[in-house]
Protein backbone atom coordinates (compact mmCIF):
# COMPACT_ATOMS: atom_id res chain seq x y z
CA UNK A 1 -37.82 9.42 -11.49
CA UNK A 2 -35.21 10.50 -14.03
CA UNK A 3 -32.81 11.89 -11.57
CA UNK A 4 -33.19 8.64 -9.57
CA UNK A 5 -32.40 6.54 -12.60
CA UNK A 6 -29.58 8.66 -13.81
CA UNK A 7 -28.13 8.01 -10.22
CA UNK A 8 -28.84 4.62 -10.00
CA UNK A 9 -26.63 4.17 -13.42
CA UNK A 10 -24.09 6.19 -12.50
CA UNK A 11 -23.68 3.90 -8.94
CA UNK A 12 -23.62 0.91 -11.56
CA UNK A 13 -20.54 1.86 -13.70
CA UNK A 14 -18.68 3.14 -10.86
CA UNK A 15 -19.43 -0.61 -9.11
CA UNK A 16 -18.86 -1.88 -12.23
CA UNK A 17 -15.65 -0.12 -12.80
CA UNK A 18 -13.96 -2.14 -9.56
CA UNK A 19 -15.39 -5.15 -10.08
CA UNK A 20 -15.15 -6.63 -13.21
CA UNK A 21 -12.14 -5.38 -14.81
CA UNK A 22 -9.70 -7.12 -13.32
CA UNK A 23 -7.25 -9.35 -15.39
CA UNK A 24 -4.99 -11.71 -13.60
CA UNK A 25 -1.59 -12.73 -14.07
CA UNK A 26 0.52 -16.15 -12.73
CA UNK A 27 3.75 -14.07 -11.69
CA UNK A 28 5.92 -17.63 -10.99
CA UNK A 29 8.64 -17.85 -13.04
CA UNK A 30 9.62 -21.11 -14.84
CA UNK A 31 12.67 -21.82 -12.46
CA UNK A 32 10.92 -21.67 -9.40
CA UNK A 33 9.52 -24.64 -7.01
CA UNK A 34 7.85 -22.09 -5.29
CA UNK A 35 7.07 -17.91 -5.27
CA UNK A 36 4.86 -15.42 -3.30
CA UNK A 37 4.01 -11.90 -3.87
CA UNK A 38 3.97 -9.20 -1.28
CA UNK A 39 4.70 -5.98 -2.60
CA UNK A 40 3.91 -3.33 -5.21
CA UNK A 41 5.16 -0.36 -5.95
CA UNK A 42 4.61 1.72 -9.38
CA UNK A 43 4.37 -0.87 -12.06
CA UNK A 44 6.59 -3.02 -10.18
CA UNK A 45 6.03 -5.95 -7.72
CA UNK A 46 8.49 -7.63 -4.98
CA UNK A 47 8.55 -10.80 -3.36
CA UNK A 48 10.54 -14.03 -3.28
CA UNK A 49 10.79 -17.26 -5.27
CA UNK A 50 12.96 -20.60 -4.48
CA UNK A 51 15.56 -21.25 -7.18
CA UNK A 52 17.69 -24.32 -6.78
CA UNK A 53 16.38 -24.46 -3.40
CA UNK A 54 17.26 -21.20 -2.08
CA UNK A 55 14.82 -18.25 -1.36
CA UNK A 56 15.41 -15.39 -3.74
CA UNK A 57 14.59 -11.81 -3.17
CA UNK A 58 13.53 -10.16 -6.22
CA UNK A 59 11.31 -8.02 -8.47
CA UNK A 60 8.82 -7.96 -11.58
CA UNK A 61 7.30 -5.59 -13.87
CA UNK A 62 3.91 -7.38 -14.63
CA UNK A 63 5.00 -10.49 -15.83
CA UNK A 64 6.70 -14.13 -15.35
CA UNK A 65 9.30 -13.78 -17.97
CA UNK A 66 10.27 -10.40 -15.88
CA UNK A 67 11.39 -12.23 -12.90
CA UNK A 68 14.60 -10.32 -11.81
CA UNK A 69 16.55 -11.72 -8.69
CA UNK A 70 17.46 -9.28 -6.19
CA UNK A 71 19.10 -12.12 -4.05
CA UNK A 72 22.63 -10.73 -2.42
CA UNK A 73 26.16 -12.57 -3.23
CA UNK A 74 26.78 -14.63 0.02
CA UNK A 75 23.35 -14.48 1.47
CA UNK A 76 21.53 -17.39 2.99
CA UNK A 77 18.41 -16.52 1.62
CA UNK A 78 16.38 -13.31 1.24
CA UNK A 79 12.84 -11.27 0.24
CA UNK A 80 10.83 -8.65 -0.48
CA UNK A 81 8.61 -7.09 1.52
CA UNK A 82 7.91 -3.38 0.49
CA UNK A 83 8.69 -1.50 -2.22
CA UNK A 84 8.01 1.78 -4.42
CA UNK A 85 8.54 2.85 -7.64
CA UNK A 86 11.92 2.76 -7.54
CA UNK A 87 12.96 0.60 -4.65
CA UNK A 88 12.50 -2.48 -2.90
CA UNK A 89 13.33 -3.29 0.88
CA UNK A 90 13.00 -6.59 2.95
CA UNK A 91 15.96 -8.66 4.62
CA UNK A 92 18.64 -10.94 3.64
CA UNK A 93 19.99 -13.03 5.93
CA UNK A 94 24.09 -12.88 5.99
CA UNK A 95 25.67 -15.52 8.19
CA UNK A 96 23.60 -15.61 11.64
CA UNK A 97 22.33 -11.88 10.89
CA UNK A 98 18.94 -10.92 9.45
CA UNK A 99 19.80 -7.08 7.49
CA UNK A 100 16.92 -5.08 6.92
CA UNK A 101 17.77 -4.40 3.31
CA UNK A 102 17.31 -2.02 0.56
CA UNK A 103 17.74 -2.53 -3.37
CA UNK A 104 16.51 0.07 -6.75
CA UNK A 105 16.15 -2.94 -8.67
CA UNK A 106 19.48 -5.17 -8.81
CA UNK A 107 21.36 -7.53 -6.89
CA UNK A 108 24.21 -5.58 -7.11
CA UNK A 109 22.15 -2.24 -5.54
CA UNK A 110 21.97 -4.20 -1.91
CA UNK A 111 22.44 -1.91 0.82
CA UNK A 112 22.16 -3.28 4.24
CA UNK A 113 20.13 -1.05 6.49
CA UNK A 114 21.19 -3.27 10.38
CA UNK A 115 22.18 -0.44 12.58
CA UNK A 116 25.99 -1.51 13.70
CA UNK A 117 24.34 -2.30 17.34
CA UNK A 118 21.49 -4.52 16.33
CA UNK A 119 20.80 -7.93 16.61
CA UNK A 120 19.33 -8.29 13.42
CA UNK A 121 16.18 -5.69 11.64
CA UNK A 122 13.63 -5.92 8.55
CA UNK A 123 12.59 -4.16 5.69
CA UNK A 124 8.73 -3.98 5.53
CA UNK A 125 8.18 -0.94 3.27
CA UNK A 126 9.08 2.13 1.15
CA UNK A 127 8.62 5.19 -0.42
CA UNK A 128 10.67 6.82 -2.70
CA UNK A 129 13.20 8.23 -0.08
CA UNK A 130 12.45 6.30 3.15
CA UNK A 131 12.31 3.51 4.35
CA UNK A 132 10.40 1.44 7.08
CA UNK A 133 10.64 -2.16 9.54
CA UNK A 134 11.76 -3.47 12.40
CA UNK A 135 14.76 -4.06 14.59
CA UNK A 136 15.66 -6.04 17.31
CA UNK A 137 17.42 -4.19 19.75
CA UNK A 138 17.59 -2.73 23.61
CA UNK A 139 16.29 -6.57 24.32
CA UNK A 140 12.88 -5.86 22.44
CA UNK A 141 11.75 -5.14 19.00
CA UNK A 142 11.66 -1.49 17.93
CA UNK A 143 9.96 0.18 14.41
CA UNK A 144 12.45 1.56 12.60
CA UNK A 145 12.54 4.30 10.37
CA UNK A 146 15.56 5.04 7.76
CA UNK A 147 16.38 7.08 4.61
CA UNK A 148 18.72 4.82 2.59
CA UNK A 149 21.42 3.70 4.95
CA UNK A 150 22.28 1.52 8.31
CA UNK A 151 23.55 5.14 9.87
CA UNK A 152 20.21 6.70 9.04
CA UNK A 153 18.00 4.72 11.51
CA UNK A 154 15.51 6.37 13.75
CA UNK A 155 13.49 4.38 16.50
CA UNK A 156 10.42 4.56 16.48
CA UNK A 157 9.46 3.11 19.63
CA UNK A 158 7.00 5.37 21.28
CA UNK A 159 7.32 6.32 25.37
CA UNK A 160 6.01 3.16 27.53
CA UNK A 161 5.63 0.55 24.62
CA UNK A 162 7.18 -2.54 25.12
CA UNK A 163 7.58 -3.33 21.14
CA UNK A 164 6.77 -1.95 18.14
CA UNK A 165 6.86 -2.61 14.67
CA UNK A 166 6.48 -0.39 11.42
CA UNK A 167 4.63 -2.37 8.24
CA UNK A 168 3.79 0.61 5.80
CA UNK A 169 5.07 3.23 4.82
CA UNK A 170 3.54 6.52 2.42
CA UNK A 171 5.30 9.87 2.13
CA UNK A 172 6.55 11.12 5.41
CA UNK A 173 4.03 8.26 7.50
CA UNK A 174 4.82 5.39 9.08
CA UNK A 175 2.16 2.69 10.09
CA UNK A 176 2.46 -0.89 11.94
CA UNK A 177 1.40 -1.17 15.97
CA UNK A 178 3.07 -0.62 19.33
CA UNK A 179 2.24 -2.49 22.73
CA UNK A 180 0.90 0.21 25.08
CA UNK A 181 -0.01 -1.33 28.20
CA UNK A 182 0.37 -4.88 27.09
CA UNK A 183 -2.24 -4.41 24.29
CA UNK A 184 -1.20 -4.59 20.67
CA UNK A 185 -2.39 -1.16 19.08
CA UNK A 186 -2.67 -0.03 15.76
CA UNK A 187 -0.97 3.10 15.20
CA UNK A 188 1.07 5.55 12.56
CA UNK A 189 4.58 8.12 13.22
CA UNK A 190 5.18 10.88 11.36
CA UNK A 191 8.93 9.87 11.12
CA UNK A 192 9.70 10.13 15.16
CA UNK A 193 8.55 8.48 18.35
CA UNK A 194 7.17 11.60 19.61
CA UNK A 195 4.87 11.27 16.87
CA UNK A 196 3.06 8.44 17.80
CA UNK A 197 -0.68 8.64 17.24
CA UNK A 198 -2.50 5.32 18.80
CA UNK A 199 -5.68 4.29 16.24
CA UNK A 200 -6.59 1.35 18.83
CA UNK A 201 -10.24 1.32 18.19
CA UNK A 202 -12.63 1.10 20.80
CA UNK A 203 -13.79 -2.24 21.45
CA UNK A 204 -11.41 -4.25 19.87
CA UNK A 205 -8.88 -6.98 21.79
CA UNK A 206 -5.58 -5.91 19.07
CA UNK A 207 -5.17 -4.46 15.97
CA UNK A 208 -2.33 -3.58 13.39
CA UNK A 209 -2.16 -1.24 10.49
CA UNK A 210 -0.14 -3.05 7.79
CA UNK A 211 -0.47 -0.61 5.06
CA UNK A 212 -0.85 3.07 4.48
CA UNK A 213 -1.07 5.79 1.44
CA UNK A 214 -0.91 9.50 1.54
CA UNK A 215 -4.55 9.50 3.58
CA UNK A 216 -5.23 6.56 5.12
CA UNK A 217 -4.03 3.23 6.66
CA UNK A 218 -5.22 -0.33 6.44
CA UNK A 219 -5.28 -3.66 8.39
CA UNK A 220 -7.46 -5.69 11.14
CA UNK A 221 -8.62 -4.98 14.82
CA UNK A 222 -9.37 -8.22 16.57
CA UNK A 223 -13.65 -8.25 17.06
CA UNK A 224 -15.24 -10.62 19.23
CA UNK A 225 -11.98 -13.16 18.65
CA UNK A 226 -12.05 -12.85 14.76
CA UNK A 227 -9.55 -10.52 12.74
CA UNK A 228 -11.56 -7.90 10.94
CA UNK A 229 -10.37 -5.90 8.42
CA UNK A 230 -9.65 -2.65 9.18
CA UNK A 231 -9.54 1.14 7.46
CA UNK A 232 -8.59 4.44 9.53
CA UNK A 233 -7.60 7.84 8.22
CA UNK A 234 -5.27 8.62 11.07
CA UNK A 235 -7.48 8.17 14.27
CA UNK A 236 -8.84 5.37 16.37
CA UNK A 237 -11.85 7.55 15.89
CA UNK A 238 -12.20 6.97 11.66
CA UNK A 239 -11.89 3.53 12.24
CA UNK A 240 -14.18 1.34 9.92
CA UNK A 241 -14.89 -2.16 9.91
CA UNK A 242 -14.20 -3.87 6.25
CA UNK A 243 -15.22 -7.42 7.44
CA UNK A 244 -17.68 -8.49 4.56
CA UNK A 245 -21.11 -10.94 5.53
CA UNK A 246 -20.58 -14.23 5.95
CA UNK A 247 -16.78 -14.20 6.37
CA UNK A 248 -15.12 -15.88 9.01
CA UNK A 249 -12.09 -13.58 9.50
CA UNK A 250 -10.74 -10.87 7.07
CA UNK A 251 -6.94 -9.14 7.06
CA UNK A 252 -6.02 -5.52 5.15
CA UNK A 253 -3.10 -6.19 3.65
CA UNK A 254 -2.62 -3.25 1.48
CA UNK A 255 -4.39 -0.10 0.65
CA UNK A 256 -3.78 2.22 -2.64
CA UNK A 257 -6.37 5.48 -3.20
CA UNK A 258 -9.55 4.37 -3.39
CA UNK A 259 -8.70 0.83 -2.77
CA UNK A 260 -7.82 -1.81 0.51
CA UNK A 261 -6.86 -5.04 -0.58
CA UNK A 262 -6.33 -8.53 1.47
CA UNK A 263 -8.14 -11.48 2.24
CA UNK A 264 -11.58 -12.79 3.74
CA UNK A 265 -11.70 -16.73 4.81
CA UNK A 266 -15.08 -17.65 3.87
CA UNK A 267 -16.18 -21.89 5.14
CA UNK A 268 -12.64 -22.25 6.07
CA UNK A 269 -10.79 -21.19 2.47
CA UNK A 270 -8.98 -17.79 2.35
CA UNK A 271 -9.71 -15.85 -0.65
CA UNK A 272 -8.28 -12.79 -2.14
CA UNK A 273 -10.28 -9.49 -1.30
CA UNK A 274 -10.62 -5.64 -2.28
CA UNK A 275 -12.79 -3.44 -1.21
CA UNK A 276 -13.63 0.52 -1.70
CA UNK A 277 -13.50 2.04 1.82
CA UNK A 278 -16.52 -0.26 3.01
CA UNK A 279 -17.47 -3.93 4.38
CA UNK A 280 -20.53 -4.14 2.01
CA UNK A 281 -17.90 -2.45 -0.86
CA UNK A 282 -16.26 -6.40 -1.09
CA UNK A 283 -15.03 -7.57 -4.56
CA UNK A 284 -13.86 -11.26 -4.43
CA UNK A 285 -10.45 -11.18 -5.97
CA UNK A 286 -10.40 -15.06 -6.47
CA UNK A 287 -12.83 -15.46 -8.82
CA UNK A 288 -11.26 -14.17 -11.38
CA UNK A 289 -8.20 -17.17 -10.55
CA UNK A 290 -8.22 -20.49 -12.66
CA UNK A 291 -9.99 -22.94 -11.19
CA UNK A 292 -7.32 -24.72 -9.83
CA UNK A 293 -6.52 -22.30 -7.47
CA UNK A 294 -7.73 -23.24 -3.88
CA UNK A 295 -7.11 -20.53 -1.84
CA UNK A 296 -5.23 -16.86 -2.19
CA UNK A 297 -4.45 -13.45 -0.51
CA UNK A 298 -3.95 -10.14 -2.22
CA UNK A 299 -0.80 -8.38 0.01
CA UNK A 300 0.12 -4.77 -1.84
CA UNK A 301 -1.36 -2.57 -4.21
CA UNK A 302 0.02 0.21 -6.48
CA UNK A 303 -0.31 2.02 -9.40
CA UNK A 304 1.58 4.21 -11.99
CA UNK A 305 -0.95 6.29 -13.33
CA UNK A 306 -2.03 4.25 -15.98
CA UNK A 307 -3.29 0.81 -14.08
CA UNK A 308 -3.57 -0.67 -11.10
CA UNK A 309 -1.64 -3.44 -10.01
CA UNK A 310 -2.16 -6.16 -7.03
CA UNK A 311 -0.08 -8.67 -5.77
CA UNK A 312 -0.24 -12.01 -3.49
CA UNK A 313 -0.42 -15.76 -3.14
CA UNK A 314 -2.66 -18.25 -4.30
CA UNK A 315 -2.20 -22.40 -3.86
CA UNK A 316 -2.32 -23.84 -7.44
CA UNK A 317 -4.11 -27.27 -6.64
CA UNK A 318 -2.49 -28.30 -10.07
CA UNK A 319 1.25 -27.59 -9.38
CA UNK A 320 1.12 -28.23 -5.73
CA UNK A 321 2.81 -25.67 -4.85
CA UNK A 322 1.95 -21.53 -3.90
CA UNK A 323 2.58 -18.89 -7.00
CA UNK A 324 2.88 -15.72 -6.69
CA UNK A 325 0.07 -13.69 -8.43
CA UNK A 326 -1.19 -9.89 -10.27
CA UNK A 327 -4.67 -8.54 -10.60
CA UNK A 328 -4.28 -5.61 -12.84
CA UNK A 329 -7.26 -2.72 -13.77
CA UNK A 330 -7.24 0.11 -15.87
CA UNK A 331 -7.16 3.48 -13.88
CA UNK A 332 -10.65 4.91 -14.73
CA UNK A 333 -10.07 7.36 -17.52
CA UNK A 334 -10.37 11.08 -16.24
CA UNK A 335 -13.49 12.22 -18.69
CA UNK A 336 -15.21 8.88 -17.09
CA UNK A 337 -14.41 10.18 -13.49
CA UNK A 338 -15.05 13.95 -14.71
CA UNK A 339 -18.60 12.70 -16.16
CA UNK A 340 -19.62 10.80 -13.32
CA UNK A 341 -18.61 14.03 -10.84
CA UNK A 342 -20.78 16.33 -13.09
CA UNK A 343 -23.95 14.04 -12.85
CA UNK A 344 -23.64 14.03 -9.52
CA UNK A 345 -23.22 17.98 -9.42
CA UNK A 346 -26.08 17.79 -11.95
CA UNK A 347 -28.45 16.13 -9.55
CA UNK A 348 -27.61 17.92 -6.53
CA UNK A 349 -28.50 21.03 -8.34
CA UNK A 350 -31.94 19.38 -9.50
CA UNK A 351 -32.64 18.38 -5.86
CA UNK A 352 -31.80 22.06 -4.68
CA UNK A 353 -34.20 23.48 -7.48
CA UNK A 354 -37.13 21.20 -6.55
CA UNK A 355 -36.84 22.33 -3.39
């Protein structure tokens, strides 16, 4: 009985370690009619906000006030879409051509990443030395895979797909889907075409893997007609369903260690979700929102060692208008982790005694 209630409270602080200690922050700066959130990376988070009536790419480090505009001289308009710790990447659109494009934290850092023979490409994520997205090309859309300049592209498009697109990007892996056979498949490169692995799973009508870290890879596979959120560590085989009871449709936006973030529409209102590599794992992220926000989405997660750090949307029923939003959590101190690793070595030692 001891050993079971030493377990049980270990299972309680580690539940109660990613679910109630997360404090939220209204990222829209004062200047903006509206802002949205859709990337994190280190302590930093990208996305776009409308000043003076033109969209703004640009950047923050955990706060309004830290609102930095990434927008290009003589763009149309632009965003974020991915970034790391220290980059950003989305588009900016530049007379009647969309540039995948790169920044490290400035306006004046813009590097456009359109191949000379494109049509027009996006920026949808980064690491520290690559980059990853989209471009339209050879009369389809292609993923695209660069390190830091328009020269540098690689396609992605693996043999007999009809399109492809690459979403996230972790290390030297590339995630997003590819059309094989007219079905949209969830998939991940390993920086060529050739590499191509095909994480489809079984069952399912489409899916797409938006997201990936150094292990695994995160998004939805289409159920029985509903999005589900997804997680797979590199196969169709590891795929597992996130989709929590009672929700209507659920998206994996983002993924970061231990944690998937994204949203679950529960009676017809989206709300901000994270979960811990499980469906029955869900955390509602929009509970801890004011009140007068009706509906939200978490897109990215990141951290720098010290915290956590998610971003997104919510619709502030008191502005009228969408906002662009953190969650923020402590990383679990490592004597916490250490202590709840030992009890658990404690226990199975107990169990293999008793026997």
């Amino acid at each position: 009985m001891k050993s079971h209630a030493f377990l049980t409270t270990l299972l309680t602080c580690a539940t109660l370690s990613s679910a109630h200690a997360w404090t939220f922050v209204n990222l829209h700066p004062a200047s903006a009619s509206v802002s949205a959130g859709f990337a994190a990376g280190g302590s930093t988070q990208g996305g776009n906000a409308n000043i003076s009536g033109v969209l703004n790419a640009g950047m923050w480090s955990g706060s309004s006030a830290s609102w930095t505009s990434l927008h290009p001289s003589g763009a149309n308009y632009s965003e974020v879409w991915g970034a790391s710790s220290v980059s950003q990447v989305g588009y900016a659109h530049i007379g009647v051509t969309t540039h995948a494009s790169l920044w490290t934290g400035t306006a004046g850092s813009w590097i456009s990443l359109n191949p000379s023979f494109a049509l027009g490409s996006i920026g949808y994520a980064a690491t520290p030395t690559s980059q990853a997205g989209a471009v339209y090309a050879f009369s389809t859309v292609v993923a695209a895979y660069w390190t830091g300049s328009a020269g540098s592209f690689v396609n992605l498009n693996p043999t007999g797909a009809s399109q492809s697109v690459a979403y996230g990007a972790s290390g030297s892996i590339q995630s997003g889907y590819a059309n094989i056979a007219g079905v949209t498949s969830a998939g991940k490169w390993n920086g060529t075409s050739a590499s191509w692995v095909n994480m489809h799973p079984s069952g399912a009508t489409s899916s797409i893997a938006y997201a990936a870290d150094a292990a695994s890879q995160a998004g939805y596979a289409v159920i029985g007609g509903s999005n589900h959120a997804s997680l797979w560590t590199g196969t169709a085989g590891s795929w597992v369903d996130l989709h929590p009871t009672g929700a209507t449709a659920s998206t994996a936006w983002g993924v970061s260690g231990p944690y998937q973030v994204g949203g679950s529409v529960f009676g017809g209102i989206q709300r901000a979700s994270l979960w811990t590599g499980s469906s029955g794992s869900h955390v509602d992220l929009h509970a801890f929102l004011p009140a007068s926000f009706t509906n939200s989405v978490a897109r990215s997660i990141s951290t720098d060692g010290v915290n956590y750090y998610i971003v997104g949307i919510g619709r502030n029923s008191a502005t009228f208008r969408d906002e662009a939003l953190l969650w923020t959590q402590p990383v679990p101190e490592p004597s916490t982790l250490a202590a709840l690793g030992l009890g658990a070595f404690a226990l199975r030692r107990r169990k293999r005694t008793a026997k």
